[in-house]
Protein backbone atom coordinates (compact mmCIF):
# COMPACT_ATOMS: atom_id res chain seq x y z
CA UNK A 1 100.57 96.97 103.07
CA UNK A 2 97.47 99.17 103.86
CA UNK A 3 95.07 98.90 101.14
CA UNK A 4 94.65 103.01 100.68
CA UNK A 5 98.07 104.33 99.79
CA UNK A 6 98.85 107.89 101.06
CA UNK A 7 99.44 110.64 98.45
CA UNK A 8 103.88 110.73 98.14
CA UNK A 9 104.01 114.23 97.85
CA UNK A 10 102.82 115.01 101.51
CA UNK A 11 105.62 112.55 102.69
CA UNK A 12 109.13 113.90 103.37
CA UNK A 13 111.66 111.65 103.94
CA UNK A 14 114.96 112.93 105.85
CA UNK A 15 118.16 110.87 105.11
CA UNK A 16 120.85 111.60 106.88
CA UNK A 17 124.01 110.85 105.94
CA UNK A 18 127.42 110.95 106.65
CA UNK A 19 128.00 114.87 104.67
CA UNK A 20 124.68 115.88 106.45
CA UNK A 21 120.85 115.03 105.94
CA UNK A 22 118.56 115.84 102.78
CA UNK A 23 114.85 116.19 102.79
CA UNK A 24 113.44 114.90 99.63
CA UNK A 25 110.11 114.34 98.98
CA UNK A 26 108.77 110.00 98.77
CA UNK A 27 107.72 110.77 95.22
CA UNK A 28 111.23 111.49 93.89
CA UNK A 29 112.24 107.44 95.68
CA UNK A 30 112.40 105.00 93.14
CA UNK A 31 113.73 101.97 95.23
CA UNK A 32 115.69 101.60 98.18
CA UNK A 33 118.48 99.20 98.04
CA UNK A 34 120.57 98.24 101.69
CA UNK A 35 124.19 96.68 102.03
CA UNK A 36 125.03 95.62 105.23
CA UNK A 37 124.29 99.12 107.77
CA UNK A 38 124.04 101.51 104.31
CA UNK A 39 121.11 102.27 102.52
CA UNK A 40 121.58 103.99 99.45
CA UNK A 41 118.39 106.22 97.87
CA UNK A 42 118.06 105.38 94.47
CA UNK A 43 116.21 108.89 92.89
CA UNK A 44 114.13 109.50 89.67
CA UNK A 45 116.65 111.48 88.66
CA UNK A 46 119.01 109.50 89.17
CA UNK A 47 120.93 110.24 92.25
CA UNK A 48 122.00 108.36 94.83
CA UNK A 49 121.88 109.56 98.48
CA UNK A 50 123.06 107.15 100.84
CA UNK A 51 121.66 106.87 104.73
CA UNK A 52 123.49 105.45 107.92
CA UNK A 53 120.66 106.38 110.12
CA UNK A 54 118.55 103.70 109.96
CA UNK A 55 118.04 99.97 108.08
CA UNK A 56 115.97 99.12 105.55
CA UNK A 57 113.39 97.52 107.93
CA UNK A 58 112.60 101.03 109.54
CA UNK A 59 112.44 102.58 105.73
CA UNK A 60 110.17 99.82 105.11
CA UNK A 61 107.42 100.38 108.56
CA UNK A 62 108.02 104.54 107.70
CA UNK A 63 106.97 104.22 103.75
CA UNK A 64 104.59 101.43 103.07
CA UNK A 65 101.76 102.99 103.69
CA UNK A 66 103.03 105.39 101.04
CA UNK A 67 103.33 102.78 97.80
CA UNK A 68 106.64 101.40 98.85
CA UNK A 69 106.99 97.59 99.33
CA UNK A 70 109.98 95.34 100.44
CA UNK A 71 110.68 92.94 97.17
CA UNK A 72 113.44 90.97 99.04
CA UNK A 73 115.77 90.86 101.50
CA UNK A 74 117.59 94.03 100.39
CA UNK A 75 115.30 96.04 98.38
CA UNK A 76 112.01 98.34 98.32
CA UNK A 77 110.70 99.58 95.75
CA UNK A 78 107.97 102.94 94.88
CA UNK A 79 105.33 100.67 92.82
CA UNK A 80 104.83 104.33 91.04
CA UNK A 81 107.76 103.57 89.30
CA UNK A 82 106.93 99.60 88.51
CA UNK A 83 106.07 99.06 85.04
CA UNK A 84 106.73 95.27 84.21
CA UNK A 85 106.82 92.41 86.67
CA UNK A 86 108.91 88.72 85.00
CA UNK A 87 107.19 86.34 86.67
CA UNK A 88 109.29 83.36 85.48
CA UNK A 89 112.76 85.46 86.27
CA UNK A 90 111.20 86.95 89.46
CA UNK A 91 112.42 90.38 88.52
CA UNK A 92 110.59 93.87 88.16
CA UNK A 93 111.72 96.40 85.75
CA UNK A 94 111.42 100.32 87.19
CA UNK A 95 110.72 103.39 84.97
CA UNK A 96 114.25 104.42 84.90
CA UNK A 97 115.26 101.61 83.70
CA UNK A 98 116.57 99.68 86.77
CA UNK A 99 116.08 95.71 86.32
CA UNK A 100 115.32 94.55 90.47
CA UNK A 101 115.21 90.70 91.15
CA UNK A 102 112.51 89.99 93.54
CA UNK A 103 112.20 87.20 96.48
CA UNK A 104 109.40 84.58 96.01
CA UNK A 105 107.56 85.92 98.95
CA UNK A 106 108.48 89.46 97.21
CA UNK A 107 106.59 88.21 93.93
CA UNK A 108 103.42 86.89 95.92
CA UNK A 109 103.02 90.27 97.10
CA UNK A 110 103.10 91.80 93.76
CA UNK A 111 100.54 89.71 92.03
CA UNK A 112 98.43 89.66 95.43
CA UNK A 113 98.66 93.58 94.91
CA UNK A 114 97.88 93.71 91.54
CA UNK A 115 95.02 91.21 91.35
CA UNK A 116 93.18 93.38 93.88
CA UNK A 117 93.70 96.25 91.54
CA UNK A 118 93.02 94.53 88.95
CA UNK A 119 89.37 92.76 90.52
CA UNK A 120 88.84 96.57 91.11
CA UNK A 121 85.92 97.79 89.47
């Protein structure tokens, strides 16, 4: 994950779908979840758009640089919206609510994150 994150609001993201595409700004993305060749949009206002274009792996090259980052095999979160990591449970807790359970690699990645933030003076 590059170590300067880009500001969200100058990212669009285009998800195209099977009714057509949306353009929605990175900001409004509070995770990304994937099921099989589907990934749905999960939205901070708590819509759901869901995307057939591409897999999460290509989400996950075109927004980390952007304050997204892959927690497991099937999910990416916006760490805008992180507000309480359980290291024990290895799960994350979102702003809207949204409990996520998080791979170990997922969790090393976290704390690696936040311990450089934190050493930050």
């Amino acid at each position: 994950m590059n170590q300067k994150i880009k500001n969200q609001s100058e990212k669009k993201v285009i998800i195209k779908g099977s009714c057509g595409s949306h353009c929605i700004d990175a900001g409004q993305i509070t995770h990304l979840t994937c099921m099989g060749y589907k990934t749905s949009f999960h939205l901070k206002d708590n819509a759901k758009l869901i995307s057939h274009s591409k897999l999460l792996k290509k989400w996950e090259a075109e927004l980390s640089d952007f304050g997204f980052l892959r927690v497991s095999k099937n999910t990416i979160i916006n760490l805008i919206f992180l507000i309480y990591i359980e290291s024990k449970e290895r799960k994350v807790k979102l702003s809207s609510g949204e409990v996520i359970n998080v791979s170990h690699e997922g969790l090393k990645l976290l704390n690696n994150i936040f311990k450089k933030t934190k050493n930050k003076p």
